[in-house]
PDB file of N, CA and C in Angstrom:
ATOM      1  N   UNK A   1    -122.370  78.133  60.378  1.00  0.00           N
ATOM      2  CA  UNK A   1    -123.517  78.317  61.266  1.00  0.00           C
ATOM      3  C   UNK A   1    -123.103  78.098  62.711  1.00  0.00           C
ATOM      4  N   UNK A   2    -123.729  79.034  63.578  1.00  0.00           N
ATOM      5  CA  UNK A   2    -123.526  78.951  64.910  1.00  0.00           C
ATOM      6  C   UNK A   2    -124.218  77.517  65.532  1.00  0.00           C
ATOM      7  N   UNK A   3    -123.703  76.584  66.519  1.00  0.00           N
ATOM      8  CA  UNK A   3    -124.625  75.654  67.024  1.00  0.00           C
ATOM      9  C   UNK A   3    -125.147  76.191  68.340  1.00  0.00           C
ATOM     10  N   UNK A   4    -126.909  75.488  68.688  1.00  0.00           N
ATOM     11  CA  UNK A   4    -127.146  76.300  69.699  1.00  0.00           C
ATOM     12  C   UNK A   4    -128.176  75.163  70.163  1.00  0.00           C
ATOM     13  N   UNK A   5    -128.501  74.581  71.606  1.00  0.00           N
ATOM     14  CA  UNK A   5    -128.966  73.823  71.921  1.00  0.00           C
ATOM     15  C   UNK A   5    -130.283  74.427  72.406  1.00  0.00           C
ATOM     16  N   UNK A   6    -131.803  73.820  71.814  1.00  0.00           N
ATOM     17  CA  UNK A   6    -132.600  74.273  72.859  1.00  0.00           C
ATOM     18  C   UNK A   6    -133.504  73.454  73.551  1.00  0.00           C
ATOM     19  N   UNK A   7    -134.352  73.397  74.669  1.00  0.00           N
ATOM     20  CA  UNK A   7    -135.049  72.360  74.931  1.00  0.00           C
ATOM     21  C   UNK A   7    -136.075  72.632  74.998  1.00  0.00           C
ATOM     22  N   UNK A   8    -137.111  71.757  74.192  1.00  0.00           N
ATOM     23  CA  UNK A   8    -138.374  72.037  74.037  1.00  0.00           C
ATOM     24  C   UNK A   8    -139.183  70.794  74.649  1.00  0.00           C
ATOM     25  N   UNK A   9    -139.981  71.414  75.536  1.00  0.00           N
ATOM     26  CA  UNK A   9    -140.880  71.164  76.320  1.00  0.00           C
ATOM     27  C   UNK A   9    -142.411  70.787  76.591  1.00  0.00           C
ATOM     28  N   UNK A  10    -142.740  70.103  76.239  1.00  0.00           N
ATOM     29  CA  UNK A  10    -144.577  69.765  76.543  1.00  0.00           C
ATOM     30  C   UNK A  10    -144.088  68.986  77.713  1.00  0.00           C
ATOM     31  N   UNK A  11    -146.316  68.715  77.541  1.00  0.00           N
ATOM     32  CA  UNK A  11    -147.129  67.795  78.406  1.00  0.00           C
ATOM     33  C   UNK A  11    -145.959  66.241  78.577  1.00  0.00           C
ATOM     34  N   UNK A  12    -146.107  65.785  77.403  1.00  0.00           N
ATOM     35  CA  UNK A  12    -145.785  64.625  77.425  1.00  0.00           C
ATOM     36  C   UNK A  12    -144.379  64.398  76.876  1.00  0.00           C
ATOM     37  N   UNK A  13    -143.720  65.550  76.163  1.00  0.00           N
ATOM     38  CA  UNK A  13    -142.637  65.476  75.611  1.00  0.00           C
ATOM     39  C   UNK A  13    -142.174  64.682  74.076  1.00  0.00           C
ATOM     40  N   UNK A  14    -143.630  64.407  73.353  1.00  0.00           N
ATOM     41  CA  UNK A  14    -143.180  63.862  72.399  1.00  0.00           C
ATOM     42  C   UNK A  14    -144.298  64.766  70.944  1.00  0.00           C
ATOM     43  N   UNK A  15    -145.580  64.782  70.683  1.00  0.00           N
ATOM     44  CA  UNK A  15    -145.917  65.809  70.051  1.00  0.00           C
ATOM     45  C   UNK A  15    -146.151  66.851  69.366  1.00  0.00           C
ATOM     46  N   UNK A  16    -146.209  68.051  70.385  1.00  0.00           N
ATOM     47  CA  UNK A  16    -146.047  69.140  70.648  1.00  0.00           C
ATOM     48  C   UNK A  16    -144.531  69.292  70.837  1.00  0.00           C
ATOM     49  N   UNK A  17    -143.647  68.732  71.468  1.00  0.00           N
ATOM     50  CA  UNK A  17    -142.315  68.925  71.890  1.00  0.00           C
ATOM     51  C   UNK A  17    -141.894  69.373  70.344  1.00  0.00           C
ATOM     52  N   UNK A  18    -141.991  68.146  69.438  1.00  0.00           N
ATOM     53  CA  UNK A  18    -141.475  67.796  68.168  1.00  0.00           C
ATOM     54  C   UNK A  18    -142.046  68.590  67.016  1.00  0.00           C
ATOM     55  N   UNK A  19    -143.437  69.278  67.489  1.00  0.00           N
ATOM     56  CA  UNK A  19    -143.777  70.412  66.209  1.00  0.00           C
ATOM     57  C   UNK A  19    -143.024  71.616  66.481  1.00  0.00           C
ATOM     58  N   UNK A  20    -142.747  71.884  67.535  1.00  0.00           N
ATOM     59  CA  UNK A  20    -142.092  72.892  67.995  1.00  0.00           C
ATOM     60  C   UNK A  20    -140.698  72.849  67.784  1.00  0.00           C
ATOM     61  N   UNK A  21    -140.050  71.946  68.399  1.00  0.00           N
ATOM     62  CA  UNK A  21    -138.916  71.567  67.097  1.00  0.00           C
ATOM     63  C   UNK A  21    -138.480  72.076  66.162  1.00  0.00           C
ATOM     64  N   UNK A  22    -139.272  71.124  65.276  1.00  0.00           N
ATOM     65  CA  UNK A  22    -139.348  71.849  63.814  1.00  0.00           C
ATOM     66  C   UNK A  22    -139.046  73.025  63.446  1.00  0.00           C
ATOM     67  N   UNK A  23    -140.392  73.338  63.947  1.00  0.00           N
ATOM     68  CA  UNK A  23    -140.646  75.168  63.616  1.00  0.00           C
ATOM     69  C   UNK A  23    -139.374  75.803  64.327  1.00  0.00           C
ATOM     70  N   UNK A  24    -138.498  75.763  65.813  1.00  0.00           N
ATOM     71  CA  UNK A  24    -137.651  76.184  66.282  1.00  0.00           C
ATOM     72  C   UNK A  24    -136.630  76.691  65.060  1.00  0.00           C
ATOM     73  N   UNK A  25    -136.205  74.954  64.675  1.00  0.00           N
ATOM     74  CA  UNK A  25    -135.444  74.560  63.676  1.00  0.00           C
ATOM     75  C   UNK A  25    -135.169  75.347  62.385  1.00  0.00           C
ATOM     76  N   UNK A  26    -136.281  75.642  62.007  1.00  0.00           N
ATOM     77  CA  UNK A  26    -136.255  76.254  60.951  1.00  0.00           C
ATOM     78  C   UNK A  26    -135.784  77.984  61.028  1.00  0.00           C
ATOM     79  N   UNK A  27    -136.988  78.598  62.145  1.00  0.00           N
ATOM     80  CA  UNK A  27    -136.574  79.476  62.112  1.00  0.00           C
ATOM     81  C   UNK A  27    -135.639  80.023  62.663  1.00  0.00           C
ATOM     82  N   UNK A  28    -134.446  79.183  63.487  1.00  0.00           N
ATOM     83  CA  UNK A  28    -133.161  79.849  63.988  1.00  0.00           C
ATOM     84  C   UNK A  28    -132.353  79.110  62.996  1.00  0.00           C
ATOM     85  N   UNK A  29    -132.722  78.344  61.903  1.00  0.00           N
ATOM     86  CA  UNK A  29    -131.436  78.440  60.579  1.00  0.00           C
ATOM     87  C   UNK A  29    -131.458  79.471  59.824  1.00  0.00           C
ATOM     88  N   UNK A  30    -132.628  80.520  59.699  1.00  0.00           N
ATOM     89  CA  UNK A  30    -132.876  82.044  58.624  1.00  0.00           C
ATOM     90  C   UNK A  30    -131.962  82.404  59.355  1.00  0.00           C
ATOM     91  N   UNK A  31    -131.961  82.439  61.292  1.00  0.00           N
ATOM     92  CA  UNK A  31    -130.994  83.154  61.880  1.00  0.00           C
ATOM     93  C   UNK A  31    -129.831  83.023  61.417  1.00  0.00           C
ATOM     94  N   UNK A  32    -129.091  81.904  61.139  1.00  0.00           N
ATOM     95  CA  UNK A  32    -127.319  81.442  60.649  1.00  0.00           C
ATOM     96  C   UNK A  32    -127.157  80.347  61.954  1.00  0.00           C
ATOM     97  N   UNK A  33    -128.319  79.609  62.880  1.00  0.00           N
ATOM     98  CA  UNK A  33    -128.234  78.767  63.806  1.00  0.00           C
ATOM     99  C   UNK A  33    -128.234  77.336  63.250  1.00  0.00           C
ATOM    100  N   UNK A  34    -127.315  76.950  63.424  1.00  0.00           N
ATOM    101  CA  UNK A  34    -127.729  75.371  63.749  1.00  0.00           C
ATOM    102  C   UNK A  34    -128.109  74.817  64.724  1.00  0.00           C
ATOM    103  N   UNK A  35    -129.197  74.430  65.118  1.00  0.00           N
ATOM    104  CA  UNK A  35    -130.316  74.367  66.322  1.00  0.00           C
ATOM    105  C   UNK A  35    -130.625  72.722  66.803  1.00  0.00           C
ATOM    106  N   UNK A  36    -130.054  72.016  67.808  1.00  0.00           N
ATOM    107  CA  UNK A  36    -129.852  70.563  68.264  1.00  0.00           C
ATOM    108  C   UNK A  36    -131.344  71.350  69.453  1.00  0.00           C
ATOM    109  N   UNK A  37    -132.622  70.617  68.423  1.00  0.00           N
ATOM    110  CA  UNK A  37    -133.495  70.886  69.747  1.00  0.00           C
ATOM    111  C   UNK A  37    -134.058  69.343  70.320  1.00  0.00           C
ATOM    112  N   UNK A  38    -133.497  69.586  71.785  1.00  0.00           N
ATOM    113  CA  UNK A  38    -134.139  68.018  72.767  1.00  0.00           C
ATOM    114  C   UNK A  38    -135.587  68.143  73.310  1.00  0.00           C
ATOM    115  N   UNK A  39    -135.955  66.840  73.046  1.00  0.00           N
ATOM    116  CA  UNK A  39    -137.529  67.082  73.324  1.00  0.00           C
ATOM    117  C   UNK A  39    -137.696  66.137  74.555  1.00  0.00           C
ATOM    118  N   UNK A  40    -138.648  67.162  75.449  1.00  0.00           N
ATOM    119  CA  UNK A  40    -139.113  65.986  76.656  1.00  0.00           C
ATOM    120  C   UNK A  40    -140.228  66.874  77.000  1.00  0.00           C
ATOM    121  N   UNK A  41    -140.717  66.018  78.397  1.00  0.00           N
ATOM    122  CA  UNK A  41    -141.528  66.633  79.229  1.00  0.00           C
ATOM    123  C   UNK A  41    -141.232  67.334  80.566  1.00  0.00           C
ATOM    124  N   UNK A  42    -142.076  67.898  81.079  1.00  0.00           N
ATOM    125  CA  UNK A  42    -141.424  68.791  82.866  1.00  0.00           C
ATOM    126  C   UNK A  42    -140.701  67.727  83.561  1.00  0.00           C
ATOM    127  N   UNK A  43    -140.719  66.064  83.535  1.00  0.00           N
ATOM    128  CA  UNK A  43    -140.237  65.548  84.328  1.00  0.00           C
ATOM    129  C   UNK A  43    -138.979  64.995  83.362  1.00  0.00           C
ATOM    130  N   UNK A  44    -138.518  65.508  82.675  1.00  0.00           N
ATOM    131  CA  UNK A  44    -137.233  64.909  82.093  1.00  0.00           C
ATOM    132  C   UNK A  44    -136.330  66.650  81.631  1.00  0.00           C
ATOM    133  N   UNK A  45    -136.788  67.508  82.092  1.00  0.00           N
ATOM    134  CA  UNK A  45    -135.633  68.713  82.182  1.00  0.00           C
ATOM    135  C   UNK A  45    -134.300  68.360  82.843  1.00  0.00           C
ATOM    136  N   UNK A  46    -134.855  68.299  83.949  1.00  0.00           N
ATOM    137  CA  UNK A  46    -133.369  68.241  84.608  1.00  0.00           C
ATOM    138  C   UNK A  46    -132.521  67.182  83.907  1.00  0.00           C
ATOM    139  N   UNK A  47    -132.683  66.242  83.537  1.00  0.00           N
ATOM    140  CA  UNK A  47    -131.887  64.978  83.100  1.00  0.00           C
ATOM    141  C   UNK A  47    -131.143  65.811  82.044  1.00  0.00           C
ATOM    142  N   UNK A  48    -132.155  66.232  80.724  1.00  0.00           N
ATOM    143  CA  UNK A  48    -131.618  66.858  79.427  1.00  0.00           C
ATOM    144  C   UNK A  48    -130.632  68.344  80.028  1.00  0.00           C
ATOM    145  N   UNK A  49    -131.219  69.266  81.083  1.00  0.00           N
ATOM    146  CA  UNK A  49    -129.908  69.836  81.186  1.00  0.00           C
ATOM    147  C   UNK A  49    -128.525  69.555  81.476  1.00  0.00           C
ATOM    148  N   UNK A  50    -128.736  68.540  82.570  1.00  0.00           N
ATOM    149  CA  UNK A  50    -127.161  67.747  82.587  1.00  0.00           C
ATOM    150  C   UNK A  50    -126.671  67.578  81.197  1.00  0.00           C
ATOM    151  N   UNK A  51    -127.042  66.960  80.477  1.00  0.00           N
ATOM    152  CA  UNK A  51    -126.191  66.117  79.777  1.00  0.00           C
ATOM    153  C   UNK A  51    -126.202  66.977  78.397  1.00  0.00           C
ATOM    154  N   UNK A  52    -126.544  68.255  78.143  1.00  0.00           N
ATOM    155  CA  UNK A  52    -126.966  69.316  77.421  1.00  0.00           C
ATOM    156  C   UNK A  52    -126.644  70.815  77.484  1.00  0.00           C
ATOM    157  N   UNK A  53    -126.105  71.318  77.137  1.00  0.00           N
ATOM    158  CA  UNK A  53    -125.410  72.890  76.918  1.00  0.00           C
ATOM    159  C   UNK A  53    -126.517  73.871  76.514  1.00  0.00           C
ATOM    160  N   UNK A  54    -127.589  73.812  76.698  1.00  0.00           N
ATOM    161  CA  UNK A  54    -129.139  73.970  76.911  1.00  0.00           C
ATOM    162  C   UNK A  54    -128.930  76.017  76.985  1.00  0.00           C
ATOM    163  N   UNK A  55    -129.320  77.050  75.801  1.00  0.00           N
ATOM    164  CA  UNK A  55    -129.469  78.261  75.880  1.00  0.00           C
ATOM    165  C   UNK A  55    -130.515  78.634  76.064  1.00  0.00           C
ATOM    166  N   UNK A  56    -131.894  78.442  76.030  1.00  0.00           N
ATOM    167  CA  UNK A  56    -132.719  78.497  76.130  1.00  0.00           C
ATOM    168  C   UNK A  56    -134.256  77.088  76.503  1.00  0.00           C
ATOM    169  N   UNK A  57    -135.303  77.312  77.257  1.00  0.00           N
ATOM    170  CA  UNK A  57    -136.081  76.247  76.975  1.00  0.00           C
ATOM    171  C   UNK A  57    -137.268  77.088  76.469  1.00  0.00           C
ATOM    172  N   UNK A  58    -137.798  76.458  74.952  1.00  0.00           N
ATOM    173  CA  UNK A  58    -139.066  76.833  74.577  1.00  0.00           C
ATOM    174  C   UNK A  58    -140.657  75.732  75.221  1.00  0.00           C
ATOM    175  N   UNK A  59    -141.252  75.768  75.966  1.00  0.00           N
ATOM    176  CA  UNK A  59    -142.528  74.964  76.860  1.00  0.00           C
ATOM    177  C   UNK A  59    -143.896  75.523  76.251  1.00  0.00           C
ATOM    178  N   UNK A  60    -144.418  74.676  76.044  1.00  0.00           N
ATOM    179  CA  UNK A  60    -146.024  74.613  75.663  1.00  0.00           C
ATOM    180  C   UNK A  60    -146.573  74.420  77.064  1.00  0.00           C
ATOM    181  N   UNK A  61    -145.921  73.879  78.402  1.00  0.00           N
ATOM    182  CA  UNK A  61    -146.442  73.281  79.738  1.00  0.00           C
ATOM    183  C   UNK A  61    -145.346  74.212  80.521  1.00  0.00           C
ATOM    184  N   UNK A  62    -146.004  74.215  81.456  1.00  0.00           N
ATOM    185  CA  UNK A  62    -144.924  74.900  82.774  1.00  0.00           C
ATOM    186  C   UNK A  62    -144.450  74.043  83.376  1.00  0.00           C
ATOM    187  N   UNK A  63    -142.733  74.625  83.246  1.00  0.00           N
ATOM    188  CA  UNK A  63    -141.984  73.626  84.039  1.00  0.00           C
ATOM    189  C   UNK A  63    -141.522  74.375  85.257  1.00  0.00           C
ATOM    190  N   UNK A  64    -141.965  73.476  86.543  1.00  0.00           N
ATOM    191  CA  UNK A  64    -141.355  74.213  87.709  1.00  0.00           C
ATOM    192  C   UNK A  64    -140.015  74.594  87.804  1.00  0.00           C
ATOM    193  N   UNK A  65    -139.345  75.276  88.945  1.00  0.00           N
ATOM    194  CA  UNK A  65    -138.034  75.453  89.417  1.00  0.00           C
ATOM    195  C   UNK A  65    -136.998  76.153  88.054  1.00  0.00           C
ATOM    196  N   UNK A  66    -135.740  76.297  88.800  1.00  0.00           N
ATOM    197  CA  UNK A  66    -135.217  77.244  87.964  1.00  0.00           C
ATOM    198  C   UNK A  66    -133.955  76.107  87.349  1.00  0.00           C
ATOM    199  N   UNK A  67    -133.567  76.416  86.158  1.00  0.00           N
ATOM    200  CA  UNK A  67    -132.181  75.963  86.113  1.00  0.00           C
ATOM    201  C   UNK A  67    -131.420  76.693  85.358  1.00  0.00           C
ATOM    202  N   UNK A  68    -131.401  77.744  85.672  1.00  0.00           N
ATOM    203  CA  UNK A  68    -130.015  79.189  85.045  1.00  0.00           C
ATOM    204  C   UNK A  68    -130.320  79.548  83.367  1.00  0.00           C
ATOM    205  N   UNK A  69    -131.534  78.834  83.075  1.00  0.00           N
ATOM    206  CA  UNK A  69    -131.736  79.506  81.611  1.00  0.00           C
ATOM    207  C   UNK A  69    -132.831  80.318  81.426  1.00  0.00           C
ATOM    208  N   UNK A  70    -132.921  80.847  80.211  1.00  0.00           N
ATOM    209  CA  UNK A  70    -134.382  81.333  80.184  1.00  0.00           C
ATOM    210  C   UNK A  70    -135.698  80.130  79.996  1.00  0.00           C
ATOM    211  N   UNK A  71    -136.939  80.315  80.622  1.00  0.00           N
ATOM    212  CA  UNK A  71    -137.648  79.594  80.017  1.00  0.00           C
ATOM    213  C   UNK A  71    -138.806  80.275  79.248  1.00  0.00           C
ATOM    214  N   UNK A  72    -138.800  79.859  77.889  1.00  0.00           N
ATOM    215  CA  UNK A  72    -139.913  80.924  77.269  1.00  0.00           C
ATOM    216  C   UNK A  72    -141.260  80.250  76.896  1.00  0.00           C
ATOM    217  N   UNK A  73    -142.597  80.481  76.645  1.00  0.00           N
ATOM    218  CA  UNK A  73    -143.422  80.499  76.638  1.00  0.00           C
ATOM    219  C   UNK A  73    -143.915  80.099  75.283  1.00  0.00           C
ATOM    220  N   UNK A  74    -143.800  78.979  75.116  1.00  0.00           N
ATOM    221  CA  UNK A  74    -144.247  79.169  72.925  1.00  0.00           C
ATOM    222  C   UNK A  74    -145.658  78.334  72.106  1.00  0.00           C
ATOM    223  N   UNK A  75    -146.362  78.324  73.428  1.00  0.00           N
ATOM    224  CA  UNK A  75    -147.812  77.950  73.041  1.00  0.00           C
ATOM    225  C   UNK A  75    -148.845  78.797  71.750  1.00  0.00           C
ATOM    226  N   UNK A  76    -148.193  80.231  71.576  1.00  0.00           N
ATOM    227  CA  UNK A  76    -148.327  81.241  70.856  1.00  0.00           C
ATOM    228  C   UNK A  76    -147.667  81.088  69.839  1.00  0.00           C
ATOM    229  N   UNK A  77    -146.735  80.825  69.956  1.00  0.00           N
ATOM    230  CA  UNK A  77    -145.474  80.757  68.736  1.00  0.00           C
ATOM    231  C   UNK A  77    -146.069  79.700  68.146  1.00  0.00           C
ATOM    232  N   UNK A  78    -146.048  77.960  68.633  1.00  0.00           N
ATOM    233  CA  UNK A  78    -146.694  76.920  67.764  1.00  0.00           C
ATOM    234  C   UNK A  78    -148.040  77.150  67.106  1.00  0.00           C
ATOM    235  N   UNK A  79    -148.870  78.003  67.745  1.00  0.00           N
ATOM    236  CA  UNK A  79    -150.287  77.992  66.714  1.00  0.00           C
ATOM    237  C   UNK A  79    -149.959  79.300  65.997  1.00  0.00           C
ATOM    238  N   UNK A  80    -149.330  79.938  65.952  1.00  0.00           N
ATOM    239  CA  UNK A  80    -148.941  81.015  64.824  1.00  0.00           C
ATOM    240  C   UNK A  80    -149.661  82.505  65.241  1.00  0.00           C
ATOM    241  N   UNK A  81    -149.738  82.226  66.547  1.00  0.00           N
ATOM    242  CA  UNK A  81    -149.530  83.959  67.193  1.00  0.00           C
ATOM    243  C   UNK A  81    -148.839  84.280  67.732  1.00  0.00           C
ATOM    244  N   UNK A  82    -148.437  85.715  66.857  1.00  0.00           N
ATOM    245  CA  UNK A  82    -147.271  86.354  67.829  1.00  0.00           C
ATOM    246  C   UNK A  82    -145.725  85.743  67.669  1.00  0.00           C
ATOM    247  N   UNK A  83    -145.693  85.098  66.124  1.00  0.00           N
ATOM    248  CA  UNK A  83    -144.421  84.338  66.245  1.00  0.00           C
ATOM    249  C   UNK A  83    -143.645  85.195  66.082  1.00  0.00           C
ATOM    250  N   UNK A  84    -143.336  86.890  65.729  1.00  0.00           N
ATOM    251  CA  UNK A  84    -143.036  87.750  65.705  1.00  0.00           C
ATOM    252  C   UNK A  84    -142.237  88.065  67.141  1.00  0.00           C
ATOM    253  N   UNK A  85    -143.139  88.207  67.696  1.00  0.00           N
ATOM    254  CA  UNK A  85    -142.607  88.414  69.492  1.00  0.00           C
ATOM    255  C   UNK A  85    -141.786  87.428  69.672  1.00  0.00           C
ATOM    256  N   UNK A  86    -141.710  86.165  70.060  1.00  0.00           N
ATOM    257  CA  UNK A  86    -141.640  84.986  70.690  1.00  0.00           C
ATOM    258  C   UNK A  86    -140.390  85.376  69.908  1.00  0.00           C
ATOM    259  N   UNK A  87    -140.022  85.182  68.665  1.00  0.00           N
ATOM    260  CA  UNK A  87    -138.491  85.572  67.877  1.00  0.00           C
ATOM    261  C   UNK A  87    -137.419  86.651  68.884  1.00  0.00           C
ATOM    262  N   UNK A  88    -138.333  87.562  68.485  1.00  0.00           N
ATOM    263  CA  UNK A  88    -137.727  88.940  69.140  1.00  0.00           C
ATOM    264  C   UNK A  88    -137.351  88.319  70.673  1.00  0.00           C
ATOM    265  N   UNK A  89    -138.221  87.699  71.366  1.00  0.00           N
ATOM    266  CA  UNK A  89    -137.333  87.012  72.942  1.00  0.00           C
ATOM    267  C   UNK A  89    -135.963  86.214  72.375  1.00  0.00           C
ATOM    268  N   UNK A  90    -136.293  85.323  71.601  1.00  0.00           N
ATOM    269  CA  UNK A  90    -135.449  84.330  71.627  1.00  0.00           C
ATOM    270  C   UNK A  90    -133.805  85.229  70.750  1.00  0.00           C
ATOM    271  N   UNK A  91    -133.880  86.252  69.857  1.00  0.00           N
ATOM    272  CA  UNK A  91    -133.155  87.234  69.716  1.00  0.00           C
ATOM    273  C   UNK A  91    -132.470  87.653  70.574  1.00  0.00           C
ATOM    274  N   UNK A  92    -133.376  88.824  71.748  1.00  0.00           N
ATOM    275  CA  UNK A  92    -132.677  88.700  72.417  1.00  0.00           C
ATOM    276  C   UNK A  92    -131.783  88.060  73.662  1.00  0.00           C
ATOM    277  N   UNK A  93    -132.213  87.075  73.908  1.00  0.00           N
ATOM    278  CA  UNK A  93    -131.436  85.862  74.365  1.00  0.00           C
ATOM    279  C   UNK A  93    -130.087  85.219  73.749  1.00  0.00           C
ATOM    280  N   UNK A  94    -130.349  85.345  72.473  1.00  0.00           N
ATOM    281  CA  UNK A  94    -129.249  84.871  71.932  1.00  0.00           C
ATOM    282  C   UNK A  94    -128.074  86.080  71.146  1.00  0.00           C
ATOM    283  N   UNK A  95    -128.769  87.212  71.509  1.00  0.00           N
ATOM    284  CA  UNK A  95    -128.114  88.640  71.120  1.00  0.00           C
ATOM    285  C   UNK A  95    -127.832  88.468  69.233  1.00  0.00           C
ATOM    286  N   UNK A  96    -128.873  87.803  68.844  1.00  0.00           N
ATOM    287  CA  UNK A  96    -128.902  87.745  67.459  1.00  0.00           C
ATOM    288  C   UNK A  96    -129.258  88.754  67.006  1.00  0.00           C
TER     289      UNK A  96
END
């Protein structure tokens, strides 16, 4: 399995961060991923990208400013719309 870091993002960073997780988890192992997902909030990104090889961030909350990755949108994806799409981004991001 490929390893692939992602950072998942809420309000508060513990939650929501961690259902999302999960679900990440699971569905980029069907991919052939082994998936190290870090959980925080908008004010602990920057910290986790330092210290993190970070391909993507999946956010339930908007995180300001840029830091050279994609940031995707998965408020849709956690309640189970559109987890179809939200794949297909994270696909092509990862050219899976």
């Amino acid at each position: 399995m490929k390893k692939i870091c992602v950072l998942c993002v809420c309000g508060s960073g513990t939650v929501t961060s961690s259902m999302l997780a999960s679900k990440l988890k699971e569905k980029l192992g069907e991919l052939g991923y082994d998936a190290e997902c870090i959980e925080t909030n908008p004010g602990g990104v920057e910290s986790a990208m330092g210290s993190h090889d970070v391909a993507f961030m999946a956010c339930s909350s908007p995180v300001p400013g840029e830091y050279g990755v994609p940031k995707l949108m998965a408020t849709s994806f956690l309640i189970g719309l559109d987890e179809e799409g939200f794949m297909d981004e994270v696909k092509e991001i990862l050219k899976a």
